[in-house]
Protein backbone atom coordinates (compact mmCIF):
# COMPACT_ATOMS: atom_id res chain seq x y z
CA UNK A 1 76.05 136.66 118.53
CA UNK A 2 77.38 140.14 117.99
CA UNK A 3 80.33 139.51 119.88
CA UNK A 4 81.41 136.55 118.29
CA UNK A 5 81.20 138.29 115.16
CA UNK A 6 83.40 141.19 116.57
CA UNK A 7 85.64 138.35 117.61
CA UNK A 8 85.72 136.51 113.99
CA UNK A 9 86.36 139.98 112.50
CA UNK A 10 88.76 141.17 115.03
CA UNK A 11 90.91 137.23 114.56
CA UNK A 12 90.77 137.93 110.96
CA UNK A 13 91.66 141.52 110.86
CA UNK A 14 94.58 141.09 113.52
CA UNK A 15 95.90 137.91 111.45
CA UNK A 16 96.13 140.03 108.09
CA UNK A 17 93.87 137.54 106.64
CA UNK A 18 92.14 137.96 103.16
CA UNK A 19 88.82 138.28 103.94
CA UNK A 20 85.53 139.94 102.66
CA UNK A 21 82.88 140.17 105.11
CA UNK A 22 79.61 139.32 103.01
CA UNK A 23 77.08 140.07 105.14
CA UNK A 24 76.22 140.92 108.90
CA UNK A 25 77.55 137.73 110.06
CA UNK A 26 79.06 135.93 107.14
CA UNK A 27 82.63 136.22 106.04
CA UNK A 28 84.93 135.02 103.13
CA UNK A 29 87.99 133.80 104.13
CA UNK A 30 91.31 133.35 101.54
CA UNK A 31 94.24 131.07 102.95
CA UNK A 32 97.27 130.79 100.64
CA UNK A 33 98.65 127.44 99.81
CA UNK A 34 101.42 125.39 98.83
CA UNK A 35 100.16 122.43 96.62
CA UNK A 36 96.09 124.06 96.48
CA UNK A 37 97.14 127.31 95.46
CA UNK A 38 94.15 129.24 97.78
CA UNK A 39 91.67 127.62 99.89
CA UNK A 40 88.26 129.86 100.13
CA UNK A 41 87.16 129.52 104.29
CA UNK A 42 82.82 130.39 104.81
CA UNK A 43 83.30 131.43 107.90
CA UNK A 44 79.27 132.09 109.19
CA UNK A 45 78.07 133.23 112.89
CA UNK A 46 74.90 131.45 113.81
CA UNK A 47 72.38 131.40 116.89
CA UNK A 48 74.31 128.56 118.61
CA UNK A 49 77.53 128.50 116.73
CA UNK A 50 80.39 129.74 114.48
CA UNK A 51 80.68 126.93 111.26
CA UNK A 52 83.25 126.87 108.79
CA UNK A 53 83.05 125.04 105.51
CA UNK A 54 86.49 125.20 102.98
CA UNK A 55 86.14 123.87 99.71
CA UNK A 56 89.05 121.37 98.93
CA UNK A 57 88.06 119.71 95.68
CA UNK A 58 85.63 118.32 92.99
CA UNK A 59 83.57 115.36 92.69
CA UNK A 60 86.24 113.09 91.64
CA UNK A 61 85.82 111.90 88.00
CA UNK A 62 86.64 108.59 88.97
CA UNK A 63 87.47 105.74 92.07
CA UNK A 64 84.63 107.27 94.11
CA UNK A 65 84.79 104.92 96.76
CA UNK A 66 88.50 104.84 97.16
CA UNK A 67 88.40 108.55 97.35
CA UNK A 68 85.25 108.85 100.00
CA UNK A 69 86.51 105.74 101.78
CA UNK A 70 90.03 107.44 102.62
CA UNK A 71 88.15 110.70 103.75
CA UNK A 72 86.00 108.49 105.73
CA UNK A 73 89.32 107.41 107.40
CA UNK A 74 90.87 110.37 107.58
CA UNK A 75 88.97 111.67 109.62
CA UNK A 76 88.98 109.39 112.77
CA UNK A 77 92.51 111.10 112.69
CA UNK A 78 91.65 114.84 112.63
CA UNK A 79 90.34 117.22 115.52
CA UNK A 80 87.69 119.62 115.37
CA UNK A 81 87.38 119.29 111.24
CA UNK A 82 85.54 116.43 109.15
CA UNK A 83 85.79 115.81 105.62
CA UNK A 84 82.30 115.92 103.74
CA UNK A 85 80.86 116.27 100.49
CA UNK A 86 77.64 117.89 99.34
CA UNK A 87 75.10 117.04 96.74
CA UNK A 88 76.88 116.94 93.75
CA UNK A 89 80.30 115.07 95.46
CA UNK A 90 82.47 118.07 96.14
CA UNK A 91 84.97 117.87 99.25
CA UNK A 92 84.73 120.04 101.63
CA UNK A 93 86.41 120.41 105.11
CA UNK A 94 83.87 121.57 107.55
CA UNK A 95 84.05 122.64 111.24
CA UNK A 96 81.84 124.05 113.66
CA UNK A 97 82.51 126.00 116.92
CA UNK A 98 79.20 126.23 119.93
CA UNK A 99 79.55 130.40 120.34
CA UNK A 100 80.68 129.86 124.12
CA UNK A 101 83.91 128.61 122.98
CA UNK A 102 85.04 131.77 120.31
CA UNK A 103 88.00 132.75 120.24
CA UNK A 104 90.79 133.53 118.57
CA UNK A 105 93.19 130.79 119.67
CA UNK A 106 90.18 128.35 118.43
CA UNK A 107 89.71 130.20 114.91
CA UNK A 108 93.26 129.91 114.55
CA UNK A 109 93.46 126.44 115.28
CA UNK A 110 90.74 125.53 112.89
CA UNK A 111 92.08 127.78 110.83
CA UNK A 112 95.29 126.65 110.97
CA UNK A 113 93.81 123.01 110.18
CA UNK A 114 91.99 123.53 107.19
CA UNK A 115 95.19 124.81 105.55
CA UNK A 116 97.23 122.28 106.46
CA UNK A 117 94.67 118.96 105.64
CA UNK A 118 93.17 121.14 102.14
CA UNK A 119 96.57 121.99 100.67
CA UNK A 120 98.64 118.78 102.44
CA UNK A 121 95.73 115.98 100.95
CA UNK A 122 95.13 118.24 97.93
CA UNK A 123 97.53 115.99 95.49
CA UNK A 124 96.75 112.70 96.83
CA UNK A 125 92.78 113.76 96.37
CA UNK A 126 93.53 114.77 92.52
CA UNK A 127 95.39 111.44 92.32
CA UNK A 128 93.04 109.10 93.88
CA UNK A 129 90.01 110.97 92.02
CA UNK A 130 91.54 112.73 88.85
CA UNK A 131 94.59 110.14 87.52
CA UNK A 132 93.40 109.64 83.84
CA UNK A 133 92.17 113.49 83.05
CA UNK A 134 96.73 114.58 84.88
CA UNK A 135 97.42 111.69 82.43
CA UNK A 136 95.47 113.09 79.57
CA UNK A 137 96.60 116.95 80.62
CA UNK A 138 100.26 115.52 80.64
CA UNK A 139 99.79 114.50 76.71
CA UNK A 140 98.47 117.21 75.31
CA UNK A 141 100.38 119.53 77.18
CA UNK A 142 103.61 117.49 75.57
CA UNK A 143 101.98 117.28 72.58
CA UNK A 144 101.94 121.22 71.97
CA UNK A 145 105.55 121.50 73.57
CA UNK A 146 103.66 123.28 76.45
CA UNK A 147 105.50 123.09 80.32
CA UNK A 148 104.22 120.71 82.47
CA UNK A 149 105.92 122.47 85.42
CA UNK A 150 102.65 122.62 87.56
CA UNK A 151 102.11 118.62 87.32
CA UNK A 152 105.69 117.95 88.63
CA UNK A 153 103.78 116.27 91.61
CA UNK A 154 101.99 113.81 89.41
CA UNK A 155 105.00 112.76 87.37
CA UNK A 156 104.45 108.96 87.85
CA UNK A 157 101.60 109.55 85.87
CA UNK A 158 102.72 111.12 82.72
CA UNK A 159 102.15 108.21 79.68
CA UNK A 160 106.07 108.20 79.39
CA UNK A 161 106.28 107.16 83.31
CA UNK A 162 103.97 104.42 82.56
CA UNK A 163 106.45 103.49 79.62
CA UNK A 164 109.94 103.92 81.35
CA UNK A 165 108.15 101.71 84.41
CA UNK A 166 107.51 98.47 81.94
């Protein structure tokens, strides 16, 4: 185990990550984003293996089943990650490495992963989940003249898209 630490801690170091490392074997992991602004990575050295677990959203407000259904299927199409959710319904990418196979080629891969699938699915996850509370942010943020600049994505669901649409 010590040496897969050394190895998580060297990866991180030697990639210029932001990191803390929160205990013996236990680090905190920031990746910057496009659409999710930062992704936090637990990266955590076990007895038999290195898991990571990056939380990517909520428990949706609403359309449950669309939303769990299309992780469900996303998955069959990723490698090494898996969606999943805890108790309360938050999303969570989550990967796991057996200590044999540390390295940093494989942290960076899984790595590399978790930023692309948390900040490329991030919008379609608030959509699918979170439509009516952008639609409700969109109104009051118009109705107080404030900018709506960071819901650009979710245009097509502003109440006057639903209007210019009929």
């Amino acid at each position: 185990m010590p040496d897969a630490v050394e190895t998580v801690r060297r990866y991180l170091v030697d990639g210029d990550f932001d990191f803390d490392q929160v205990s013996a074997t236990a680090f905190v992991v920031e990746l910057p984003g496009e659409r999710k602004l930062k992704t936090t990575v637990s990266v955590v050295v076990g007895a038999h293996s290195v898991s990571l677990n990056a939380f990517v959203a909520r428990c949706p407000d609403e359309n449950f089943a669309e939303v769990y259904r299309w992780l469900l299927e996303r998955n069959a199409r990723m490698f090494g990650l898996a969606y999943s959710v805890d108790h309360l319904g938050d999303i969570y990418l989550v990967g796991r490495i057996p200590l044999a196979c540390v390295s940093a080629d494989r942290l960076d891969s899984l790595m590399g992963q978790i930023l692309t699938h948390a900040d490329g699915d991030f919008n379609l996850i608030l959509e699918k989940g979170f439509a009516t509370a952008i639609a409700a942010e969109w109104r009051w943020r118009e109705s107080r003249g404030e900018s709506t600049a960071n819901l650009a994505a979710f245009r097509h669901l502003a109440p006057d898209a639903a209007e210019s649409d009929s």
